[in-house]
N, C-alpha and C. Protein backbone atom coordinates (compact mmCIF):
# COMPACT_ATOMS: atom_id res chain seq x y z
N UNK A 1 0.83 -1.19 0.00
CA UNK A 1 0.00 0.00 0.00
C UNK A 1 0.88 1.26 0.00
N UNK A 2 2.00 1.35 1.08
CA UNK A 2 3.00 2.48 0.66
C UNK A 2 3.58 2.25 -0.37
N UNK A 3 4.00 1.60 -1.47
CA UNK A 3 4.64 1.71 -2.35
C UNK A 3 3.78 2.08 -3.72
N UNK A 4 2.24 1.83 -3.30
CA UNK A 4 1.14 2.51 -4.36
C UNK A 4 0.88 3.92 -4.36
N UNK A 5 1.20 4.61 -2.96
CA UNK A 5 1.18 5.80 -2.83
C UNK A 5 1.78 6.41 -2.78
N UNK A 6 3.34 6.09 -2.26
CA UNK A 6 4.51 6.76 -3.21
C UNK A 6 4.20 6.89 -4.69
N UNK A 7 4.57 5.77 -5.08
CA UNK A 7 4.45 5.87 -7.13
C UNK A 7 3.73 7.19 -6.99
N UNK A 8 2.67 6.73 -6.64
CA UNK A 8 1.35 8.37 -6.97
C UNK A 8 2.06 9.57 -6.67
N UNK A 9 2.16 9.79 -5.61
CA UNK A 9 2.86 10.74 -5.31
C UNK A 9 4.22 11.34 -6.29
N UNK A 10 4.94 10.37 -6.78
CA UNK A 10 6.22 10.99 -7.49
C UNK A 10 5.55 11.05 -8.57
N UNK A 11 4.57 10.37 -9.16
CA UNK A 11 3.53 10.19 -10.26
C UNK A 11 3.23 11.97 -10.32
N UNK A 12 2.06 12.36 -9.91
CA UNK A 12 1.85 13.87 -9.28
C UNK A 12 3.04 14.96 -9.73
N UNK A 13 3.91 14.73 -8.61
CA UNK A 13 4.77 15.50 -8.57
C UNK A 13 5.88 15.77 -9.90
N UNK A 14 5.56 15.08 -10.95
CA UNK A 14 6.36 14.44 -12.03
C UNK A 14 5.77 15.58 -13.02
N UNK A 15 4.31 15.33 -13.18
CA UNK A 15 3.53 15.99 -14.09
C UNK A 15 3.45 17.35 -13.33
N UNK A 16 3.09 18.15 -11.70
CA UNK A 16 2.82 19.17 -11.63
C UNK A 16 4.36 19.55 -12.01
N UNK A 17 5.46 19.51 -12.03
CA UNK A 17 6.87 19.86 -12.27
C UNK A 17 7.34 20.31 -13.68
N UNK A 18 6.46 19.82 -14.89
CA UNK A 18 6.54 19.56 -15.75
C UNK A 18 6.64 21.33 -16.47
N UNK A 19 7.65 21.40 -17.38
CA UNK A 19 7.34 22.83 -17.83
C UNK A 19 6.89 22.41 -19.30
N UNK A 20 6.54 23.51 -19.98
CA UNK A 20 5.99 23.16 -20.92
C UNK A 20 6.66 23.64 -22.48
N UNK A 21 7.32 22.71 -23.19
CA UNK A 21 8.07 22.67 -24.63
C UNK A 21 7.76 24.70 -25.20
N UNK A 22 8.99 24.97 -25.30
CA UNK A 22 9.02 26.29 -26.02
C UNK A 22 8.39 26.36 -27.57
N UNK A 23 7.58 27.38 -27.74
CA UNK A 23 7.00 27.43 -28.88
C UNK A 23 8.38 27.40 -29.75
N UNK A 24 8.67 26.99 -31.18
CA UNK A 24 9.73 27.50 -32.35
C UNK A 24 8.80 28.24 -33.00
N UNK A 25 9.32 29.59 -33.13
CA UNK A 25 8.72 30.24 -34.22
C UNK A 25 9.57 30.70 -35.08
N UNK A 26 8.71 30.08 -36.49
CA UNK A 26 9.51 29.95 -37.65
C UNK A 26 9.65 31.21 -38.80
N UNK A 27 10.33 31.52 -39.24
CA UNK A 27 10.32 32.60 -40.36
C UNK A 27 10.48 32.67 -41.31
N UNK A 28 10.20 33.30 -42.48
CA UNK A 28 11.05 33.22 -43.76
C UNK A 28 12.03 33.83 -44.10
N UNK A 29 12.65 34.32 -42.86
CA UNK A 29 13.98 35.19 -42.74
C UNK A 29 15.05 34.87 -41.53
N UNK A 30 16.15 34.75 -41.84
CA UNK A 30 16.84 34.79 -40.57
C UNK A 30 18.31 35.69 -40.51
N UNK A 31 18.45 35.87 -39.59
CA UNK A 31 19.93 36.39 -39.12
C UNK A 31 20.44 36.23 -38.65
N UNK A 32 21.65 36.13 -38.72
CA UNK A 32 22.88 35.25 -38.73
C UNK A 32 24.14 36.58 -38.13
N UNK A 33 24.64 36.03 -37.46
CA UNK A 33 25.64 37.48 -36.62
C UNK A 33 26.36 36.21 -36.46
N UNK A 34 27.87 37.15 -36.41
CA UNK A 34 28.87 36.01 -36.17
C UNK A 34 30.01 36.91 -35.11
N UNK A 35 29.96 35.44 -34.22
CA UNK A 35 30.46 35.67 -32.45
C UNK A 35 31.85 35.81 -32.61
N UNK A 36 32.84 35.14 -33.66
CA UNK A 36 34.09 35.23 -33.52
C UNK A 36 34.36 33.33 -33.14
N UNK A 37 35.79 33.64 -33.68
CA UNK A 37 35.74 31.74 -33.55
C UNK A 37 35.36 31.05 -34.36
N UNK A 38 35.04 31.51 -35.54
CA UNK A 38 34.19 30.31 -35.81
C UNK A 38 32.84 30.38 -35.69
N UNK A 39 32.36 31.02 -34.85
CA UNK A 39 31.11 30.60 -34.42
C UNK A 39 29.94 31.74 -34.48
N UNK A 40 28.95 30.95 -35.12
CA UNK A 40 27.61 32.20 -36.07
C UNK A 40 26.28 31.91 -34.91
N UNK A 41 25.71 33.10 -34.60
CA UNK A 41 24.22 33.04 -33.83
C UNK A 41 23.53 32.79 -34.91
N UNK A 42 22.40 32.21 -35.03
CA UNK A 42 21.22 32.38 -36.12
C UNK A 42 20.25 32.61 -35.68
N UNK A 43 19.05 33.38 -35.98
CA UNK A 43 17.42 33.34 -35.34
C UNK A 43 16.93 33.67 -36.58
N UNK A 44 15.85 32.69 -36.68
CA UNK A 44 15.35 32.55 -37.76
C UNK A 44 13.56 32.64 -37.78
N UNK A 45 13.39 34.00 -36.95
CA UNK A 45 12.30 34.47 -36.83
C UNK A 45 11.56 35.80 -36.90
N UNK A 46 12.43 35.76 -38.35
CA UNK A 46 12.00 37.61 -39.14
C UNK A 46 10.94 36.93 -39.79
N UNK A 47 10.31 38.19 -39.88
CA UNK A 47 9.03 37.85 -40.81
C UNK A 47 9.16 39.07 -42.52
N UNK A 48 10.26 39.27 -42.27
CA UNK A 48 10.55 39.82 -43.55
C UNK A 48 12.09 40.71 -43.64
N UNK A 49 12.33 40.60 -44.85
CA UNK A 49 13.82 41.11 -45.22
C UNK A 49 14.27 42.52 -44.60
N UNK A 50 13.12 43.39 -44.43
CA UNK A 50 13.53 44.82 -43.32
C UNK A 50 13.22 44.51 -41.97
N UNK A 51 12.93 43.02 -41.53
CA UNK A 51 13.05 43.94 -40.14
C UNK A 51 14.36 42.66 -39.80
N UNK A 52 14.91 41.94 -40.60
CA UNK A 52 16.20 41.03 -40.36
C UNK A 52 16.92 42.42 -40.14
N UNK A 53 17.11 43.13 -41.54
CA UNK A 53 17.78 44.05 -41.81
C UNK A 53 18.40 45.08 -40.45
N UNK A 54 16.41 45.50 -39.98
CA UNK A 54 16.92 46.62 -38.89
C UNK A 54 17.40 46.00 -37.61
N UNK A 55 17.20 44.48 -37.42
CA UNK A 55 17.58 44.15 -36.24
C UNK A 55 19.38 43.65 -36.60
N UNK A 56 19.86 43.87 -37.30
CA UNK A 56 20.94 43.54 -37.49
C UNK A 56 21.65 45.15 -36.64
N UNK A 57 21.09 45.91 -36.53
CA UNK A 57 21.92 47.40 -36.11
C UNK A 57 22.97 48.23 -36.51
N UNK A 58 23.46 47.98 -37.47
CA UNK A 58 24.85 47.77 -38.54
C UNK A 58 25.61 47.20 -37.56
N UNK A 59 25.92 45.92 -37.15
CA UNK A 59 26.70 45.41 -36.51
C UNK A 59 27.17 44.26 -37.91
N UNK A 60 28.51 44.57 -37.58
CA UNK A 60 29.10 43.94 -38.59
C UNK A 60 29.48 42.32 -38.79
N UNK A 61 29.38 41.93 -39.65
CA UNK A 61 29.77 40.36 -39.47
C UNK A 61 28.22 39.83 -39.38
N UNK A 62 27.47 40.69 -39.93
CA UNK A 62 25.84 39.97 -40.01
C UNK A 62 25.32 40.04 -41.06
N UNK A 63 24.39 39.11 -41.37
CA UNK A 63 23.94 39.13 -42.65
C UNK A 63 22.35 38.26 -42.33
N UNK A 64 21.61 38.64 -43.30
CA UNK A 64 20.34 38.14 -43.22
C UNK A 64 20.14 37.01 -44.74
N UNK A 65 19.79 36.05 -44.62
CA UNK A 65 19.60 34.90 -45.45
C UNK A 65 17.85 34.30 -45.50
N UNK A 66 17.86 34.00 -46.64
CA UNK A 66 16.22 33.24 -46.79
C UNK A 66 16.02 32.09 -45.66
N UNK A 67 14.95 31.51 -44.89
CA UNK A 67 15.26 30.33 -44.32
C UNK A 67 14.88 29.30 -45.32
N UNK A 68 15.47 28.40 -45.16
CA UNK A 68 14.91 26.88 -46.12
C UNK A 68 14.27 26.04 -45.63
N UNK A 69 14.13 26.15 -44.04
CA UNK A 69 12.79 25.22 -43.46
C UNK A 69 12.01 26.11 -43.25
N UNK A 70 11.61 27.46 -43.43
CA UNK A 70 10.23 27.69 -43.80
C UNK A 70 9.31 26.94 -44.57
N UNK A 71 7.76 26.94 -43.86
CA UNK A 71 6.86 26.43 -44.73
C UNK A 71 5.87 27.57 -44.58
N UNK A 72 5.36 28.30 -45.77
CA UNK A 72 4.81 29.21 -45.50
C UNK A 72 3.13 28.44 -45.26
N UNK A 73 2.01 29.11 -44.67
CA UNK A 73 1.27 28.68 -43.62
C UNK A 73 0.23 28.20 -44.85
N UNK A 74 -0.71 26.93 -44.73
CA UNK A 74 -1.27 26.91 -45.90
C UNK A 74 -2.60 28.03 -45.98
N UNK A 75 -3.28 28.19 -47.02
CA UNK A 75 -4.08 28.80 -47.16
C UNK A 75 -5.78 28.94 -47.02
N UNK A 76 -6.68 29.58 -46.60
CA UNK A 76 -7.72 28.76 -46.25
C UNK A 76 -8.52 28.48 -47.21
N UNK A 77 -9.05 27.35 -47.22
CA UNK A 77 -10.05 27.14 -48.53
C UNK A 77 -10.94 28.16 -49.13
N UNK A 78 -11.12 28.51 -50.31
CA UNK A 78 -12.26 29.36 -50.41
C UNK A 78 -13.56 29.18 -50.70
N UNK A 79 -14.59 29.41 -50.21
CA UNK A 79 -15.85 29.06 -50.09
C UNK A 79 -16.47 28.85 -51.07
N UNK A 80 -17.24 28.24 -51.91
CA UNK A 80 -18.17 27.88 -53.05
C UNK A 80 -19.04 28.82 -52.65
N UNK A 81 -19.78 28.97 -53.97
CA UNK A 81 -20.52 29.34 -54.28
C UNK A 81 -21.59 29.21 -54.64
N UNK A 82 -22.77 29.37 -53.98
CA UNK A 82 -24.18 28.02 -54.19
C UNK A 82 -24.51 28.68 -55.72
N UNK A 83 -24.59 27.69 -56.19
CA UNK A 83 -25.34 28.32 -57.59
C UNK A 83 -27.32 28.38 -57.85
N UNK A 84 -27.77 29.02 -58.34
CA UNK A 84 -28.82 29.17 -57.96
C UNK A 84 -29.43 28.51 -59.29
N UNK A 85 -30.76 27.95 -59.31
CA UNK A 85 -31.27 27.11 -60.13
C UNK A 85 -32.37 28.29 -60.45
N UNK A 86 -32.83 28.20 -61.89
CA UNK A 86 -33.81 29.00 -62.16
C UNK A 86 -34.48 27.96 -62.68
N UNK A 87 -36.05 28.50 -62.45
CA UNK A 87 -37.20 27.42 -62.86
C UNK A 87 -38.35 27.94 -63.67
């Protein structure tokens, strides 16, 4: 019986603990700044070529690139049109 109510208990405590997965938000733009070393930041959550641009600050060693795992969002169906019967 204590070892059913432990489980539960770490059971509980498992899920209230739990944080919850960071959204990725995706873009069709990204920027790319480079740290030195070798080594490039990327964020790839412009939503267009001026505002990569203005968040770059003229800081040098940055550049803004298309993303290639963008999928741009699909589109919503468009509604028919009842056609009307004449009699």
């Amino acid at each position: 019986m204590r070892i059913a109510m432990m489980a539960g208990l770490l059971a509980a405590v498992g899920v209230v603990g739990a944080e919850p997965g960071l959204a990725r938000v995706e873009g069709p733009w990204c920027l790319h700044t480079t740290l030195g070393m070798d080594a490039v930041s990327s964020r790839c959550d412009m939503p267009s070529y001026e505002t990569c641009r203005a968040a770059m600050g003229g800081t040098s060693g940055a550049s803004c690139t298309q993303n290639p795992y963008y999928a741009q969002p699909a589109a919503a169906p468009r509604a028919r049109k009842a056609s009307r019967r004449s009699y």
